[in-house]
Protein backbone atom coordinates (compact mmCIF):
# COMPACT_ATOMS: atom_id res chain seq x y z
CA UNK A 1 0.87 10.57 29.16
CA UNK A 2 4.16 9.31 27.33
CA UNK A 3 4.92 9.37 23.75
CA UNK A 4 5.04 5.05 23.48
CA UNK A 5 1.62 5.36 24.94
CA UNK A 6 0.60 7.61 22.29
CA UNK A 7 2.22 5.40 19.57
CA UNK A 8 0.40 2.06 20.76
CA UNK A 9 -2.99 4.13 20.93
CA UNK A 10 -2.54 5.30 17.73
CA UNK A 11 -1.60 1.78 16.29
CA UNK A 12 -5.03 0.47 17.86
CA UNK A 13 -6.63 3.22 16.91
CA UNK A 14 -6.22 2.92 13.45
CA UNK A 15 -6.34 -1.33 13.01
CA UNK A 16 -8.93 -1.56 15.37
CA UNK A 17 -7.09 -4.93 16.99
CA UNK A 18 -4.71 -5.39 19.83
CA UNK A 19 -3.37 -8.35 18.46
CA UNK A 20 -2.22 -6.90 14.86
CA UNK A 21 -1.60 -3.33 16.72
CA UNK A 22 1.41 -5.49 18.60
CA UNK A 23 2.48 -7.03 16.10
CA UNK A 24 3.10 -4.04 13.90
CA UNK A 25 5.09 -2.61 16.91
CA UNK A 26 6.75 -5.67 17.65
CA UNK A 27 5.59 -5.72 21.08
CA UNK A 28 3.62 -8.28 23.49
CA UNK A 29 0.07 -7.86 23.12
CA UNK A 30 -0.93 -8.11 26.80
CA UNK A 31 1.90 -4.83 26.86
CA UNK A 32 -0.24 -3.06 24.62
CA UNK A 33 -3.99 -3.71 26.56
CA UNK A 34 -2.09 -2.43 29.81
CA UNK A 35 -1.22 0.86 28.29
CA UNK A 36 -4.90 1.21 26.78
CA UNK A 37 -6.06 0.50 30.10
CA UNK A 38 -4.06 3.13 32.06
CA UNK A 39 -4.53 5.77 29.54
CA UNK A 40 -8.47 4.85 29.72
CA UNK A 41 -7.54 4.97 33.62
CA UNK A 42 -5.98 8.68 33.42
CA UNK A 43 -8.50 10.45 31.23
CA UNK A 44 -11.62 8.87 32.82
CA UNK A 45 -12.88 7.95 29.66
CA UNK A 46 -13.37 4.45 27.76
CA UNK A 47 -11.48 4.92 24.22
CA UNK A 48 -13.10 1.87 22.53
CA UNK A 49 -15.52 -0.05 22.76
CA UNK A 50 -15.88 -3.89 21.59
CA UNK A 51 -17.19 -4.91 18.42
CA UNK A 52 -17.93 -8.53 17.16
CA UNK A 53 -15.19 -8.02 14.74
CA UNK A 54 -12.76 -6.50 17.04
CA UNK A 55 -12.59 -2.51 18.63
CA UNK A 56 -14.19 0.33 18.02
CA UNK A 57 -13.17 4.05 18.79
CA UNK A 58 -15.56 5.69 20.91
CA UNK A 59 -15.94 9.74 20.42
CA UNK A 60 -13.40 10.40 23.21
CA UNK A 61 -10.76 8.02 21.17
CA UNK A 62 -11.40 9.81 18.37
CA UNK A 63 -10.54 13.05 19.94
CA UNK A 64 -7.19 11.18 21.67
CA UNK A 65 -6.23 10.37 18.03
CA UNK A 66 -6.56 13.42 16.53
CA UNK A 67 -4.10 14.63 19.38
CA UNK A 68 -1.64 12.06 19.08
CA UNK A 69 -1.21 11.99 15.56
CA UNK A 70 -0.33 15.77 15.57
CA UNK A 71 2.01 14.55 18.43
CA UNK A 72 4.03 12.10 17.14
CA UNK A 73 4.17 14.14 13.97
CA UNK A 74 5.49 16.88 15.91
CA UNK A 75 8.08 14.49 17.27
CA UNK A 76 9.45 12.95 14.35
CA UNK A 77 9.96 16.47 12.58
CA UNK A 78 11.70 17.48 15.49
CA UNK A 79 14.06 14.57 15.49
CA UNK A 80 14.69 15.14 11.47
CA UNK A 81 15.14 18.55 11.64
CA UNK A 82 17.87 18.03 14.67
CA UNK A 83 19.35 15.84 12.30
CA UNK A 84 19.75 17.97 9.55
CA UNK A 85 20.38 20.72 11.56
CA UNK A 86 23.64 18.70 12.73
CA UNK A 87 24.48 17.82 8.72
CA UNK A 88 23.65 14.20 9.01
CA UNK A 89 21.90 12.86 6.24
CA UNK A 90 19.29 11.43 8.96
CA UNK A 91 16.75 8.73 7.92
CA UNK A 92 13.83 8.65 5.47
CA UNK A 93 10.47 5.83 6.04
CA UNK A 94 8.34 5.29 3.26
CA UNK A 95 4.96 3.02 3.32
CA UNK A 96 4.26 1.04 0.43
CA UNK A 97 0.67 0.44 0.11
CA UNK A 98 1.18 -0.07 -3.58
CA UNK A 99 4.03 -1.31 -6.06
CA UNK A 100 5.45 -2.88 -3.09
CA UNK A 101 7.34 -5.06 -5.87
CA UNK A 102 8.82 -1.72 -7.61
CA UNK A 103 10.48 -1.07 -3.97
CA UNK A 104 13.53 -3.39 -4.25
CA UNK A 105 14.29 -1.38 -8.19
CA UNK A 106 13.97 1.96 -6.65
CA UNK A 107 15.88 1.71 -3.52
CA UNK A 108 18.76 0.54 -5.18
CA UNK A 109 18.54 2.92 -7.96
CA UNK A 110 18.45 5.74 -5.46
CA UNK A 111 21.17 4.64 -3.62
CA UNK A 112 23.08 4.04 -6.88
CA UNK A 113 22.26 7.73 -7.78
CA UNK A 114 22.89 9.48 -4.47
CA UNK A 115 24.67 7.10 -2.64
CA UNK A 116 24.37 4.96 0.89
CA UNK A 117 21.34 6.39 2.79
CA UNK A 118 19.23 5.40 5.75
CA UNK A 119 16.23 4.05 3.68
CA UNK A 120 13.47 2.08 5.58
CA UNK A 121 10.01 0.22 4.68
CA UNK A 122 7.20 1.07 6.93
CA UNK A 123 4.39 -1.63 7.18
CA UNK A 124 1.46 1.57 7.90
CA UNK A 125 1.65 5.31 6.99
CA UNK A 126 1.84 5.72 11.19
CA UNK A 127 5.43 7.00 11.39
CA UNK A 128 6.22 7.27 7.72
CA UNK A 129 7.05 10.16 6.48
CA UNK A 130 6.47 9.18 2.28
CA UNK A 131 3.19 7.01 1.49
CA UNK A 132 3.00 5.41 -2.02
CA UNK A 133 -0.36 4.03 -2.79
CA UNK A 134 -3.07 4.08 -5.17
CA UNK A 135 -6.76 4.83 -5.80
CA UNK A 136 -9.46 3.87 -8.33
CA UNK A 137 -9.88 7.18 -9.49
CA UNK A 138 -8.31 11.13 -9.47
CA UNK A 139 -11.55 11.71 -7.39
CA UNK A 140 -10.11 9.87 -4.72
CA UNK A 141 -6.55 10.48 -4.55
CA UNK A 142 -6.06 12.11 -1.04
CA UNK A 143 -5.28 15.77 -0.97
CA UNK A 144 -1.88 17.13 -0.93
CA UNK A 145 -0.69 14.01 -2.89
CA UNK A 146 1.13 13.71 -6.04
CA UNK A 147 -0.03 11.46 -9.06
CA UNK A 148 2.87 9.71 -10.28
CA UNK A 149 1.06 7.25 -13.04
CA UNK A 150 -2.17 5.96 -14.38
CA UNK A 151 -2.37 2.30 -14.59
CA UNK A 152 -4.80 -0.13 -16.39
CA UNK A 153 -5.52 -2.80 -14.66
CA UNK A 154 -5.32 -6.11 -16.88
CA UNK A 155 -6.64 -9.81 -16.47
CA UNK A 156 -3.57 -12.08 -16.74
CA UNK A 157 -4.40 -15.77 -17.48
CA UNK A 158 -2.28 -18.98 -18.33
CA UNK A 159 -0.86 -19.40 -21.99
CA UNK A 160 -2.84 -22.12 -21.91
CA UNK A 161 -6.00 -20.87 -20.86
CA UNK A 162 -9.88 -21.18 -23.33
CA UNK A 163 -9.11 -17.11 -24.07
CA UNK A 164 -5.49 -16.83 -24.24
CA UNK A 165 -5.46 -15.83 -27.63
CA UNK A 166 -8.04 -12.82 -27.14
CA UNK A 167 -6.84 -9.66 -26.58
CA UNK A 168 -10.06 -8.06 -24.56
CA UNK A 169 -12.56 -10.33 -22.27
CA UNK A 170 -15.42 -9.59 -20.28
CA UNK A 171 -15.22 -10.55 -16.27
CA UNK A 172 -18.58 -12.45 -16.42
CA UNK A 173 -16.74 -14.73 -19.06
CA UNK A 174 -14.56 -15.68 -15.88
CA UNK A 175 -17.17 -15.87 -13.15
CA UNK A 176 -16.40 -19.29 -12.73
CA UNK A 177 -12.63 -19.17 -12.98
CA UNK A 178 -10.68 -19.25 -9.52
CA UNK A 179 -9.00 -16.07 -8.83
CA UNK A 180 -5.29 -15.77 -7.49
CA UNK A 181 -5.33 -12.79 -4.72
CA UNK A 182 -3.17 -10.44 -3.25
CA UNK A 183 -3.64 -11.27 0.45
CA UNK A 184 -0.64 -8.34 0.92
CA UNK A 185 -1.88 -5.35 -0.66
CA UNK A 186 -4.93 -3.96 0.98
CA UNK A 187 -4.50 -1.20 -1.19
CA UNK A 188 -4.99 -3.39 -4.44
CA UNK A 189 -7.50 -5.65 -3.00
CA UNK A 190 -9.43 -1.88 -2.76
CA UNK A 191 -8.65 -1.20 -6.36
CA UNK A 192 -10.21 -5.57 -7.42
CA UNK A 193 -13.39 -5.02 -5.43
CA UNK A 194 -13.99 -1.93 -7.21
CA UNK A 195 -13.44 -3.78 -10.36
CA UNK A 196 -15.43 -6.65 -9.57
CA UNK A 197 -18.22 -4.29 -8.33
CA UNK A 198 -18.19 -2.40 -11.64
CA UNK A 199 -18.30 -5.81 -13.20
CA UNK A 200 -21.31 -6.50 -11.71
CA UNK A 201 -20.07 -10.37 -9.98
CA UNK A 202 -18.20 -11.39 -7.30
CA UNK A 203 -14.72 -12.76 -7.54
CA UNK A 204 -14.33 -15.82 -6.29
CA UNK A 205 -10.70 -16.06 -4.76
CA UNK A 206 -9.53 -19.68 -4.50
CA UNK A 207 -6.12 -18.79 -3.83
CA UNK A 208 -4.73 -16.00 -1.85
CA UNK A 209 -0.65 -15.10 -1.75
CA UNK A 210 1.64 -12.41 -0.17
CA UNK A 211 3.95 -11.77 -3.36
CA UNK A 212 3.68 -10.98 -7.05
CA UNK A 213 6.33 -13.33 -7.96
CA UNK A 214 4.40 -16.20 -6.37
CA UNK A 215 0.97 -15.16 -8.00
CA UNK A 216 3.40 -15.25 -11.09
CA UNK A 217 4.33 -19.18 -10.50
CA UNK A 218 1.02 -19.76 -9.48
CA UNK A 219 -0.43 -18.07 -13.16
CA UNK A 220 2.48 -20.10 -14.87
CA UNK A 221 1.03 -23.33 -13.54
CA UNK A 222 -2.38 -22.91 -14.48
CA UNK A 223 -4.05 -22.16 -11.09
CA UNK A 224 -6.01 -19.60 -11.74
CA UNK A 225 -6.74 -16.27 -13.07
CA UNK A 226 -6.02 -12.95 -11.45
CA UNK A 227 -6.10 -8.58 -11.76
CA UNK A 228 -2.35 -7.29 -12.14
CA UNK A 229 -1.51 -3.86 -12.59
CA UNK A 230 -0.05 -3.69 -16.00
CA UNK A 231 3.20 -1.35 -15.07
CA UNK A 232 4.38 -4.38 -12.38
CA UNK A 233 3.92 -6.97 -15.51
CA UNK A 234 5.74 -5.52 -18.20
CA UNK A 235 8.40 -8.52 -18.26
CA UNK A 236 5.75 -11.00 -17.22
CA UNK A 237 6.45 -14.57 -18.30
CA UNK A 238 6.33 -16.17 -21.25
CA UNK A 239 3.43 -18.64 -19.80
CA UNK A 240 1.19 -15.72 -19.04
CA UNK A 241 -1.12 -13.46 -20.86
CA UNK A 242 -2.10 -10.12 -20.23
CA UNK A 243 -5.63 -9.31 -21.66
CA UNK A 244 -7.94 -5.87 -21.61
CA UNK A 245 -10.79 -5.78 -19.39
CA UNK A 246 -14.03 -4.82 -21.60
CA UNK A 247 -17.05 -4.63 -19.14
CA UNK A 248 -15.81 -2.91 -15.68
CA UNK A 249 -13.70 0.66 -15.63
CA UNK A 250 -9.79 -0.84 -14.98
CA UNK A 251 -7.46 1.66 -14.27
CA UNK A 252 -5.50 2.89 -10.73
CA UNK A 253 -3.91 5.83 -9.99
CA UNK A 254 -0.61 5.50 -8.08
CA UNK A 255 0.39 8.38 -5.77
CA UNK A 256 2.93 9.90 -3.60
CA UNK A 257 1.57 11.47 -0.54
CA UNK A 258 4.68 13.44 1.68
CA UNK A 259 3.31 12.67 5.27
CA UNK A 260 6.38 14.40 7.57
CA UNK A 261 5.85 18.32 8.21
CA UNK A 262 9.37 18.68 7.62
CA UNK A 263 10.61 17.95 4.26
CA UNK A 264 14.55 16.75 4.71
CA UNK A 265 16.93 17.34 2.15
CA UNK A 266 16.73 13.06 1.72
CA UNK A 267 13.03 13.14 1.12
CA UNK A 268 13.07 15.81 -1.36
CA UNK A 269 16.16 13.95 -3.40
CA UNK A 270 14.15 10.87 -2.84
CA UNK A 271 10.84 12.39 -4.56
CA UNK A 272 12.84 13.39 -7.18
CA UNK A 273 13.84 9.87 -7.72
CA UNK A 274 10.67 8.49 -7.72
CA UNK A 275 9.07 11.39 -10.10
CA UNK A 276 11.79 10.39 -12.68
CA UNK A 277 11.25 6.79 -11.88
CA UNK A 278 8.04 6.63 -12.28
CA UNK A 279 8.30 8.83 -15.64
CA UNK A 280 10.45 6.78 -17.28
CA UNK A 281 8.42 3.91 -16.10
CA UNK A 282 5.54 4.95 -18.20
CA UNK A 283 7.47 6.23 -21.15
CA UNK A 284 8.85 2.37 -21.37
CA UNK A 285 4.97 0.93 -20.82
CA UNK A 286 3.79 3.07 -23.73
CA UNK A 287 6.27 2.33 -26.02
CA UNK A 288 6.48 -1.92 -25.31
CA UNK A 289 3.85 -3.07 -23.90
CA UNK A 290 0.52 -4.29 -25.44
CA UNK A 291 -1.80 -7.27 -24.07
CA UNK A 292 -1.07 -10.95 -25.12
């Protein structure tokens, strides 16, 4: 059993799809089904099982996962800790689940504060060893993790739009408006549905895009409606409103969740960072910001 074997199991493991497992690794899918089928081959046991929407762990995957996570954990640490160990700065991986558009801000105000460092974007928390991501409430904010803000969650809507000029609205006054998703952020598209379901409706989501700046354009134009995080939307433009959410419970909590066993001397600076960051972030919000 070899380590890349471990690392495309795990990948399938966790998105339950050859195709997007690949594609996260940036290698050919039939590469992938070959090494499922040869570790399925060596342990005598099936490790998934076929869905109609795609794979399924079966109990013995389950128990391969749990192994290989541990494993590849294991790895990285020892590869960091080498590093260190040799007094190179080594390299630091962070997943982005949430304020994915904060990302660009704070690597360059890290790097501007500590200088050049070997900074990378991971698309899953598989491999990463700092995960920044939200949840709908402190209840579910994984443990070990680190709350770095509480959010509200805001309706923005076109200047233009029949209740620009309120400052609160109900979501059932918008039932028939189209909605402009977040087809990017599974992570926020968690935090909507829990919204909507609070609500009591179901969003309808006419238009779905993979950045904030082109739900932004999209808002300016008069497409739609849509749920923004009111931290990313501070500066939003001058075309858009921002408007409190009366009849569901709007708010996300945005956390930092160290997933490496060895904490670096980089990751520790970096958390730093991103505490002050994110301090300073709300310290602005409170003092600026207010709906429409």
């Amino acid at each position: 059993m070899e380590l890349y074997q471990l690392r495309q199991f795990a990948a399938v493991a966790k998105l339950e799809n050859m195709t997007r497992a690949a594609r996260s690794l940036n290698v050919a899918q039939p590469a992938v089904s070959k090494t499922i089928r040869n570790l399925e081959s060596e342990l005598g046991a099936a490790l998934f099982e076929r869905t109609g929407k795609g794979l399924r762990r079966t109990p013995q995957g389950d128990i391969l996962l749990r192994y290989a996570e541990s494993i590849l954990r294991a790895e990285q640490d020892a590869r960091h800790e080498i590093e260190e160990s040799l007094h190179h700065t080594g390299s630091l991986c962070i997943c982005a689940l949430s304020c994915s558009e904060r990302m660009d801000e704070i690597l360059s105000g890290f790097a501007a504060a500590h200088g050049p460092a070997d900074l990378r974007i991971g698309s899953t928390p598989e491999g990463s060893d700092l995960l920044l991501d939200s949840a709908v409430s402190r209840d579910e904010v994984p443990e070990g993790a680190e709350v770095l803000c509480e959010e509200e969650i805001c309706l923005a809507v076109p200047a233009g739009h029949r209740l620009a000029a309120r400052e609160a609205v109900s979501l059932t006054e918008l039932a028939g408006d189209p909605f402009i998703a977040l087809s990017n952020s599974q992570s926020f598209q968690q935090v909507s549905d829990y919204i909507f379901q609070s609500a009591g409706i179901a969003a309808h989501a006419a238009i779905e895009c993979d950045s904030a700046a082109l739900q932004l354009k999209l808002l300016s134009c008069g497409m739609g409606v849509a749920l923004v995080a009111a931290g990313d939307w501070q500066q939003a433009d001058a075309d858009v409103r921002l408007l409190h959410i009366l009849d569901a419970r709007c708010r996300r909590y945005v956390y930092m969740k160290v997933l490496s066993g060895f904490r670096t001397r980089l990751l520790r600076d970096f958390q730093a960072y991103v505490r002050g960051y994110f301090a300073g972030s709300q310290q602005t919000a409170s003092g600026t910001w207010s709906p429409s």
